[in-house]
C-alpha atoms as a PDB file:
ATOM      1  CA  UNK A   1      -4.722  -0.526  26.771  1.00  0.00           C
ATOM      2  CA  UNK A   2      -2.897  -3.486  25.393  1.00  0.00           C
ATOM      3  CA  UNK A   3      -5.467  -3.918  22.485  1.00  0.00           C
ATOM      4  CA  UNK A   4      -5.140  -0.637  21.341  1.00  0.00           C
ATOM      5  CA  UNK A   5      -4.379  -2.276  17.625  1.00  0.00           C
ATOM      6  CA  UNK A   6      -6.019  -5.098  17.627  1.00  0.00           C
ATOM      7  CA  UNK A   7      -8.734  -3.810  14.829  1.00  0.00           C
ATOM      8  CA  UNK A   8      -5.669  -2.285  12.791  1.00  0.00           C
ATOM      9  CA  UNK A   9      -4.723  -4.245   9.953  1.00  0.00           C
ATOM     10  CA  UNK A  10      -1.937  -2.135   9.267  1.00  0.00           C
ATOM     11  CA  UNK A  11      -0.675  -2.582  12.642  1.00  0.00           C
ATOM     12  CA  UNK A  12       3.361  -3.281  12.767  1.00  0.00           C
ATOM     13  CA  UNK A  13       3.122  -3.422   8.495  1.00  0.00           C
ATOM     14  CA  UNK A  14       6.028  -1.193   7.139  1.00  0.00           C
ATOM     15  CA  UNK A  15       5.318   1.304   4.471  1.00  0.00           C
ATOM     16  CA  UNK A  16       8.395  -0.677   2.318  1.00  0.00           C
ATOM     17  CA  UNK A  17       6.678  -4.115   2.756  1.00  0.00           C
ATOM     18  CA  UNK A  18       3.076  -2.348   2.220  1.00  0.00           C
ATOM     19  CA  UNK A  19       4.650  -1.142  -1.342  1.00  0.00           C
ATOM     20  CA  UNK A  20       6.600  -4.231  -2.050  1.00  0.00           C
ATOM     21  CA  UNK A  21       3.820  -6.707  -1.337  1.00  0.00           C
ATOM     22  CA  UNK A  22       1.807  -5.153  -3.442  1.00  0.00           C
ATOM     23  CA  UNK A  23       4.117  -4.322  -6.350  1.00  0.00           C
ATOM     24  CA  UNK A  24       4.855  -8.682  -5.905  1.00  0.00           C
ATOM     25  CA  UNK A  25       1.166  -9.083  -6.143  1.00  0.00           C
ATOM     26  CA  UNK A  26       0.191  -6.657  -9.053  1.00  0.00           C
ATOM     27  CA  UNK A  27       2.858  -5.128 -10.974  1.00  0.00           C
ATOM     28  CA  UNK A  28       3.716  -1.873 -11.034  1.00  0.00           C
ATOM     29  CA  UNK A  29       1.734  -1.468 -14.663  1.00  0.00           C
ATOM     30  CA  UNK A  30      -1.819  -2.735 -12.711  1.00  0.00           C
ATOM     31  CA  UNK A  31      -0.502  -0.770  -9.532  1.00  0.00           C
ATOM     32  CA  UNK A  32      -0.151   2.379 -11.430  1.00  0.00           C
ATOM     33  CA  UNK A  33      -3.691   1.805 -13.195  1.00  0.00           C
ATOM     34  CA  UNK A  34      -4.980   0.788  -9.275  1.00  0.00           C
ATOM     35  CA  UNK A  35      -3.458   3.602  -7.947  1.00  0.00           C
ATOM     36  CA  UNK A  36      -3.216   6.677 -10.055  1.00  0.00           C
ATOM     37  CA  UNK A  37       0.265   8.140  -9.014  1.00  0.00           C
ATOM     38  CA  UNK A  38       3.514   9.145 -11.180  1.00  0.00           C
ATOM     39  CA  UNK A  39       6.048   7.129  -9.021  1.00  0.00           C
ATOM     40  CA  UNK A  40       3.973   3.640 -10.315  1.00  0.00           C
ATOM     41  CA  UNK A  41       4.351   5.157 -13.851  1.00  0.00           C
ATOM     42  CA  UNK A  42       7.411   6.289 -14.453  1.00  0.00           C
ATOM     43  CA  UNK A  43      10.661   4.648 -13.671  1.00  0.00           C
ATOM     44  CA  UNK A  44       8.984   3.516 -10.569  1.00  0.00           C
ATOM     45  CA  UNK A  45      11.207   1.971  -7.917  1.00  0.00           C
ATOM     46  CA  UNK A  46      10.466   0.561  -4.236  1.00  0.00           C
ATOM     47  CA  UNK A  47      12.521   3.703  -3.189  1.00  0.00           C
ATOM     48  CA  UNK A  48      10.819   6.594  -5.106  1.00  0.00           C
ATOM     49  CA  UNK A  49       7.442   5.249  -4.306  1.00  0.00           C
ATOM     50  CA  UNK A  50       8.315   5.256  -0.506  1.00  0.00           C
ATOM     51  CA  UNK A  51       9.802   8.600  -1.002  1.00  0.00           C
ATOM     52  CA  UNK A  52       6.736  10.307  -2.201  1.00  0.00           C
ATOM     53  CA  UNK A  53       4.275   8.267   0.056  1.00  0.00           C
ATOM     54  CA  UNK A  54       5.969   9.698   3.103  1.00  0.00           C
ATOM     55  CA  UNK A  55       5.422  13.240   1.538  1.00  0.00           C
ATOM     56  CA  UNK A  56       2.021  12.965   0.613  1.00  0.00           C
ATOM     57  CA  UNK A  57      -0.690  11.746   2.912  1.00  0.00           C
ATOM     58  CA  UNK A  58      -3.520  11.055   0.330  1.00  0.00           C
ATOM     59  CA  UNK A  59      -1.542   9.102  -2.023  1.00  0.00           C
ATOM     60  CA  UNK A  60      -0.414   6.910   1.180  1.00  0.00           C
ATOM     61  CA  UNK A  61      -3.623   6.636   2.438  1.00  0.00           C
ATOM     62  CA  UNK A  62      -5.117   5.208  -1.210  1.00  0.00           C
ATOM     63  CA  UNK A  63      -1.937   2.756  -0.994  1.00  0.00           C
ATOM     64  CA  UNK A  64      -2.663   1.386   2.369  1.00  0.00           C
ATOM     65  CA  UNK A  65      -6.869   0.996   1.542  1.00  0.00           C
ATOM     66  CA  UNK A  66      -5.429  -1.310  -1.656  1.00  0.00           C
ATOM     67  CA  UNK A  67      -3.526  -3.089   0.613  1.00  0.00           C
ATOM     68  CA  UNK A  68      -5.859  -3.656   3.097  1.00  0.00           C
ATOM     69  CA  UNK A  69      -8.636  -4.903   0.424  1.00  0.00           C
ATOM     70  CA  UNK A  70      -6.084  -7.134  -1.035  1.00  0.00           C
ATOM     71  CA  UNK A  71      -4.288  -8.724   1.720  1.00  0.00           C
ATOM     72  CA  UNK A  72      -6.224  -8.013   5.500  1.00  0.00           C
ATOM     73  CA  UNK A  73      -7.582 -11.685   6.323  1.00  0.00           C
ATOM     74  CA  UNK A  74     -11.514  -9.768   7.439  1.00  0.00           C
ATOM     75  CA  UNK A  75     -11.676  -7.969   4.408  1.00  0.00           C
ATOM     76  CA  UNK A  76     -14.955  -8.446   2.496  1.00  0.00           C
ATOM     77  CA  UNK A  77     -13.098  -7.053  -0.750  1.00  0.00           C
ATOM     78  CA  UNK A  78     -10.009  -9.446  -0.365  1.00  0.00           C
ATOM     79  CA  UNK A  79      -8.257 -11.243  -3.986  1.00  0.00           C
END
């Protein structure tokens, strides 16, 4: 059971560095249009956005498929 993660790219990834990579990457203005959430639109900060994304599960879970698209080394839909 070592390899347990081995097919998770989200595997040892923080939520903080999930949100700041991306926010490097896009913006929050292209973030916010990417991802449809309130805490990308207004007055968004690393530490609202983390805030609400440990709260609410489908708002993470949208979050972590953009990052995975964007940034996992297999991914067909990587930019």
């Amino acid at each position: 059971m070592t390899n347990t993660q081995a097919n998770n790219p989200l595997h040892g990834v923080k939520l903080e560095q999930i949100v700041s990579r991306l926010v490097d990457h896009y913006g929050w203005q292209e973030l916010a249009r990417r991802v449809d959430i309130n805490c990308f639109k207004s007055d968004p900060s690393i530490k609202s956005s983390l805030k609400f994304l440990r709260r609410t599960q489908w708002a993470r879970d949208k979050v972590e498929a953009l990052y995975i698209a964007a940034f996992a080394s297999h991914s067909p839909w990587r930019q």
